[in-house]
Protein backbone atom coordinates (compact mmCIF):
# COMPACT_ATOMS: atom_id res chain seq x y z
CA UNK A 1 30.86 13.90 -21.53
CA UNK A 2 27.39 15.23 -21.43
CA UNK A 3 25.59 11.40 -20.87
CA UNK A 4 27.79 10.86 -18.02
CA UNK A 5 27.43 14.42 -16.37
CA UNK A 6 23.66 14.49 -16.81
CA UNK A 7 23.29 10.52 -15.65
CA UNK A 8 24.91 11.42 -12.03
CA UNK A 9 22.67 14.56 -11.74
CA UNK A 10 20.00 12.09 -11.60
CA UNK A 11 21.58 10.59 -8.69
CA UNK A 12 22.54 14.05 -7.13
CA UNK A 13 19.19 15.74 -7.37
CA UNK A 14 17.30 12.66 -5.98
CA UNK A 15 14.67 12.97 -8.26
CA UNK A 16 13.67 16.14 -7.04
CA UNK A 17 10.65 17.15 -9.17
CA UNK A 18 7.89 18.20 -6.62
CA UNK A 19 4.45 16.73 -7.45
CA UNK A 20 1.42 18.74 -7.31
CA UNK A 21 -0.78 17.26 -5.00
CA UNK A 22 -3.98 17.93 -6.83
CA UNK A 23 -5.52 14.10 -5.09
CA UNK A 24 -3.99 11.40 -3.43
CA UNK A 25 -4.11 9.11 -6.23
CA UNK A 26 -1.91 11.59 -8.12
CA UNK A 27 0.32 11.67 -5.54
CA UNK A 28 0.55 7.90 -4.95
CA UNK A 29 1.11 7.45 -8.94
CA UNK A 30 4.04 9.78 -8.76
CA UNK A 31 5.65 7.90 -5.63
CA UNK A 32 5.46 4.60 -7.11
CA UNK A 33 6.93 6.08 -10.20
CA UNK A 34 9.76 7.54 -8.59
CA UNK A 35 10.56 4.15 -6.62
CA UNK A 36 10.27 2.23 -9.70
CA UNK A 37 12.52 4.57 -11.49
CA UNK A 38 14.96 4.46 -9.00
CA UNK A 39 14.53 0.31 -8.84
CA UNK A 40 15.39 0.61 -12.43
CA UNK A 41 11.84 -0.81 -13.26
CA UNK A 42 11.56 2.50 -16.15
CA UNK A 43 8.89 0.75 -18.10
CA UNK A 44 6.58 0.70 -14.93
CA UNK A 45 7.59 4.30 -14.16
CA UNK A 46 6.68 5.63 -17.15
CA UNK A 47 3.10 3.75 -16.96
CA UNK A 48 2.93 5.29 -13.12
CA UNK A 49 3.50 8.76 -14.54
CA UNK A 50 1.46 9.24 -17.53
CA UNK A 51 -1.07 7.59 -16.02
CA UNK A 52 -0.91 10.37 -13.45
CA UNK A 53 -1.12 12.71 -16.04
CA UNK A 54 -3.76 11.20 -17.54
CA UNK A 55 -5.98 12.06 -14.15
CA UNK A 56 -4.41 15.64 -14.46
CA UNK A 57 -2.89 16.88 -17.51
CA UNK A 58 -1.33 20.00 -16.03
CA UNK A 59 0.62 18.10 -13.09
CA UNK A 60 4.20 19.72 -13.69
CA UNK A 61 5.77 17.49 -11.50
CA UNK A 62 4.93 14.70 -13.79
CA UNK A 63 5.90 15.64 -16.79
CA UNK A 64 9.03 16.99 -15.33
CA UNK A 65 9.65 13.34 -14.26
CA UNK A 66 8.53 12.12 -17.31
CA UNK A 67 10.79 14.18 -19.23
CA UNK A 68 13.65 13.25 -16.86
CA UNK A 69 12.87 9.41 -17.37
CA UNK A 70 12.58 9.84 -21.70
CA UNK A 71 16.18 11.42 -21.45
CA UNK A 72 17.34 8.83 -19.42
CA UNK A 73 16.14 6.47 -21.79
CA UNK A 74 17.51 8.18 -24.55
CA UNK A 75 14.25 9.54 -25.74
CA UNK A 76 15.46 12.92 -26.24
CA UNK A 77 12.39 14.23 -28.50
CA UNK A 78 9.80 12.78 -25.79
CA UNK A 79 11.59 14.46 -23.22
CA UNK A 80 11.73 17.92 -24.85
CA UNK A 81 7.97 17.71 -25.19
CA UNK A 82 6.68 16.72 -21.88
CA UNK A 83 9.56 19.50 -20.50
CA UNK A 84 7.74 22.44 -22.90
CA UNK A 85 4.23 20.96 -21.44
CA UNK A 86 5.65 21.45 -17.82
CA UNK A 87 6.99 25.31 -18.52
CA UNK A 88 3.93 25.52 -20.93
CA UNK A 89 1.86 24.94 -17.54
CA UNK A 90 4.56 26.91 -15.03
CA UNK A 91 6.87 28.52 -16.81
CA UNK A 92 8.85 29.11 -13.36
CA UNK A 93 9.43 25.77 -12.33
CA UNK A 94 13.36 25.32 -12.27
CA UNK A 95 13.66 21.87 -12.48
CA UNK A 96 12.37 21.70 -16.17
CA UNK A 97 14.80 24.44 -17.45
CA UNK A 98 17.51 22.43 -15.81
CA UNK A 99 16.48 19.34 -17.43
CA UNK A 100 15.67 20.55 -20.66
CA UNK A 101 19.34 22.24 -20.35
CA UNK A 102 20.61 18.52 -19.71
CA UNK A 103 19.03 17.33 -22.56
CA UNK A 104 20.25 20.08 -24.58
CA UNK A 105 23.95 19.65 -23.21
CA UNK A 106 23.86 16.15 -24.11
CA UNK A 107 22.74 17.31 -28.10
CA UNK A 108 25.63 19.77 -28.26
CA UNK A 109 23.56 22.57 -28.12
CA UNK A 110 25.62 24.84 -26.28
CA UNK A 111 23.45 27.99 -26.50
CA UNK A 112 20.35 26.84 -26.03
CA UNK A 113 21.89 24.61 -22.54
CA UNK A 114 23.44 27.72 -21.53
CA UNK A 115 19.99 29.80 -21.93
CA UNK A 116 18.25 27.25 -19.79
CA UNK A 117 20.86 26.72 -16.97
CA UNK A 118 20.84 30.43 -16.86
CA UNK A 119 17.26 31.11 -16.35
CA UNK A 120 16.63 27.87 -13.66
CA UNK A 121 19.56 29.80 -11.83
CA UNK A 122 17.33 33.02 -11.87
CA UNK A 123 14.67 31.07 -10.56
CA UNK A 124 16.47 28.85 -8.03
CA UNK A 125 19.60 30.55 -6.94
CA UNK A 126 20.18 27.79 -4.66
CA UNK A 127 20.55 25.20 -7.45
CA UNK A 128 24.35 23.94 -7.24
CA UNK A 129 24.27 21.53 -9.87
CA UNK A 130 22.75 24.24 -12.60
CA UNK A 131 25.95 26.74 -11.75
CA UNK A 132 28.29 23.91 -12.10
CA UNK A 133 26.63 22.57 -15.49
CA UNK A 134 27.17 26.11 -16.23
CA UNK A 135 30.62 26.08 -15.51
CA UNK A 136 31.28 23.06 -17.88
CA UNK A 137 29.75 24.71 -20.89
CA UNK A 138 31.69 27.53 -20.32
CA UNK A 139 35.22 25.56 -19.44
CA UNK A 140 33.98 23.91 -22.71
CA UNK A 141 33.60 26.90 -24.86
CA UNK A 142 36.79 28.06 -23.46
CA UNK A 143 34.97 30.99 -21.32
CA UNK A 144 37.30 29.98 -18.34
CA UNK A 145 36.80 32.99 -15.95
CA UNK A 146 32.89 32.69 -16.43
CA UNK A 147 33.81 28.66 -15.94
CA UNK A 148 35.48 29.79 -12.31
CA UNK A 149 33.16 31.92 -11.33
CA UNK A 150 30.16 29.50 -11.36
CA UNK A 151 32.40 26.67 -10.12
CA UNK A 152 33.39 29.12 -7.33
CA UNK A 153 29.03 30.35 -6.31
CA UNK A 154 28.64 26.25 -6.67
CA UNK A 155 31.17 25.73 -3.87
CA UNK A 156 29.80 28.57 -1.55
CA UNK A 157 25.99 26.47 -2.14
CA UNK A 158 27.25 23.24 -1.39
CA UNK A 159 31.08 22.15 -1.27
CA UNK A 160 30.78 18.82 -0.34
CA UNK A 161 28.50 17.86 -3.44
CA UNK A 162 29.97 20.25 -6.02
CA UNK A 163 33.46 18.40 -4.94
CA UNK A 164 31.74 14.77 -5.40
CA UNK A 165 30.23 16.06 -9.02
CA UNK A 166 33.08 17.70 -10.16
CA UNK A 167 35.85 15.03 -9.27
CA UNK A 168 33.24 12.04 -10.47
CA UNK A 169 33.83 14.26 -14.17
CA UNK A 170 37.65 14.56 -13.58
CA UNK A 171 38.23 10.71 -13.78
CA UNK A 172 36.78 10.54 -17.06
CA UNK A 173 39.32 12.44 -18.18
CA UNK A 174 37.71 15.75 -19.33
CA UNK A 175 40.67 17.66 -20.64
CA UNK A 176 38.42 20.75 -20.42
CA UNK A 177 38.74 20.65 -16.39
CA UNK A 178 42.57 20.33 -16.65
CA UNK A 179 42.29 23.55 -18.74
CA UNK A 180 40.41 25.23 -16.49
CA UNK A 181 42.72 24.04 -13.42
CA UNK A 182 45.44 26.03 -15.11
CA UNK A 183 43.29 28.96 -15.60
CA UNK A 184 42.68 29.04 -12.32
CA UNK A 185 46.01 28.79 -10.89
CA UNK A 186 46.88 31.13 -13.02
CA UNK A 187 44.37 33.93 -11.66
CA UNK A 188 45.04 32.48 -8.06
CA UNK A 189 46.75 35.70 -7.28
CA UNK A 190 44.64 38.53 -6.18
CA UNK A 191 40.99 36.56 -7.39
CA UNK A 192 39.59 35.18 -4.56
CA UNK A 193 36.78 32.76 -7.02
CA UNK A 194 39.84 31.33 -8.78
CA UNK A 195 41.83 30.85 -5.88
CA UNK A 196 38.16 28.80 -4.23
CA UNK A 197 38.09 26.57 -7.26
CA UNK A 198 41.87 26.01 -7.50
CA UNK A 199 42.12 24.94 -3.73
CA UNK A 200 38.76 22.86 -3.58
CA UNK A 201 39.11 21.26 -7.52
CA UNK A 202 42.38 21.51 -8.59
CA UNK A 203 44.74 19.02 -6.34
């Protein structure tokens, strides 16, 4: 479950990583990068990034990328490390915690995902897709009503792509969504979060 769930955030957060532009050049490297990436040309957008970082070792934006590109790649232990050089340099940038909560998701380490979702939420509080990676943890650790209520704040930040996320997970035939469906319905009465994530999820 976790490869698939973490492959479409890729698509859903657009590659979202903000460069730092420290020079042009910098900037230009992590442009190319990112439409390489997204051509599927990976082995020229990892060139286009560390070579970026190799003009500017502290560019978070670049080793966020980086890190997003070696755990798309299935580089998990490159990816951790260019993720703890990007908090190492801001240890308030969001988008690593969410990535390195990805990667962590995708190992089975519960905890450690649910530490890092948590604490990109505290720093983004707009950032649907971290309150509905959230919720799966949860739904999968059976912690259903903390499961609704971040499916439910997800929905309030952006219906239209928690519905497209969530249903895109449905079809591959999580049980742990089913389960949560029934939780839901049955707390429909009198709790307005379970009664949002019934009506919008659960049909």
């Amino acid at each position: 479950m976790g490869k698939i769930k973490t492959t479409l955030l890729f698509i859903l957060l657009g590659f979202g990583a903000q460069a730092q532009t420290v020079n042009p050049q910098i900037e230009k490297l992590i442009n190319e990068g990112k439409l390489n990436e997204q051509k599927g040309d990976f082995v020229r957008a990892q060139e286009e990034y560390t070579l970026a970082l190799s003009l500017d070792s502290t560019n978070v934006g670049a080793h966020v990328l980086l890190g997003r590109l070696f755990h798309k790649t299935d580089r998990y232990n490159n990816a951790i490390v260019e993720l703890n050089l990007a908090l190492t340099y801001d240890s308030y940038n969001a988008d690593a915690y969410f990535t390195r909560a990805n990667i962590n998701t995708d190992l089975g380490l519960n905890t450690s995902a649910l530490s890092d979702y948590t604490k990109a939420i505290q720093l983004d509080p707009t950032m649907m897709e971290a309150y509905l990676s959230r919720g799966f943890i949860y739904a999968e650790m059976s912690y259903f009503q903390e499961a609704t209520r971040d499916f439910s704040i997800a929905i309030q930040i952006d219906k239209e792509g928690a519905v497209a996320y969530y249903n895109f997970i449905r079809v591959q035939g999580v049980d742990i969504l089913e389960k949560n469906c029934v939780y839901a319905h049955e707390e429909m009465k009198g709790d307005m979060q379970a009664d949002m994530v019934y009506n919008t999820f659960c049909f």
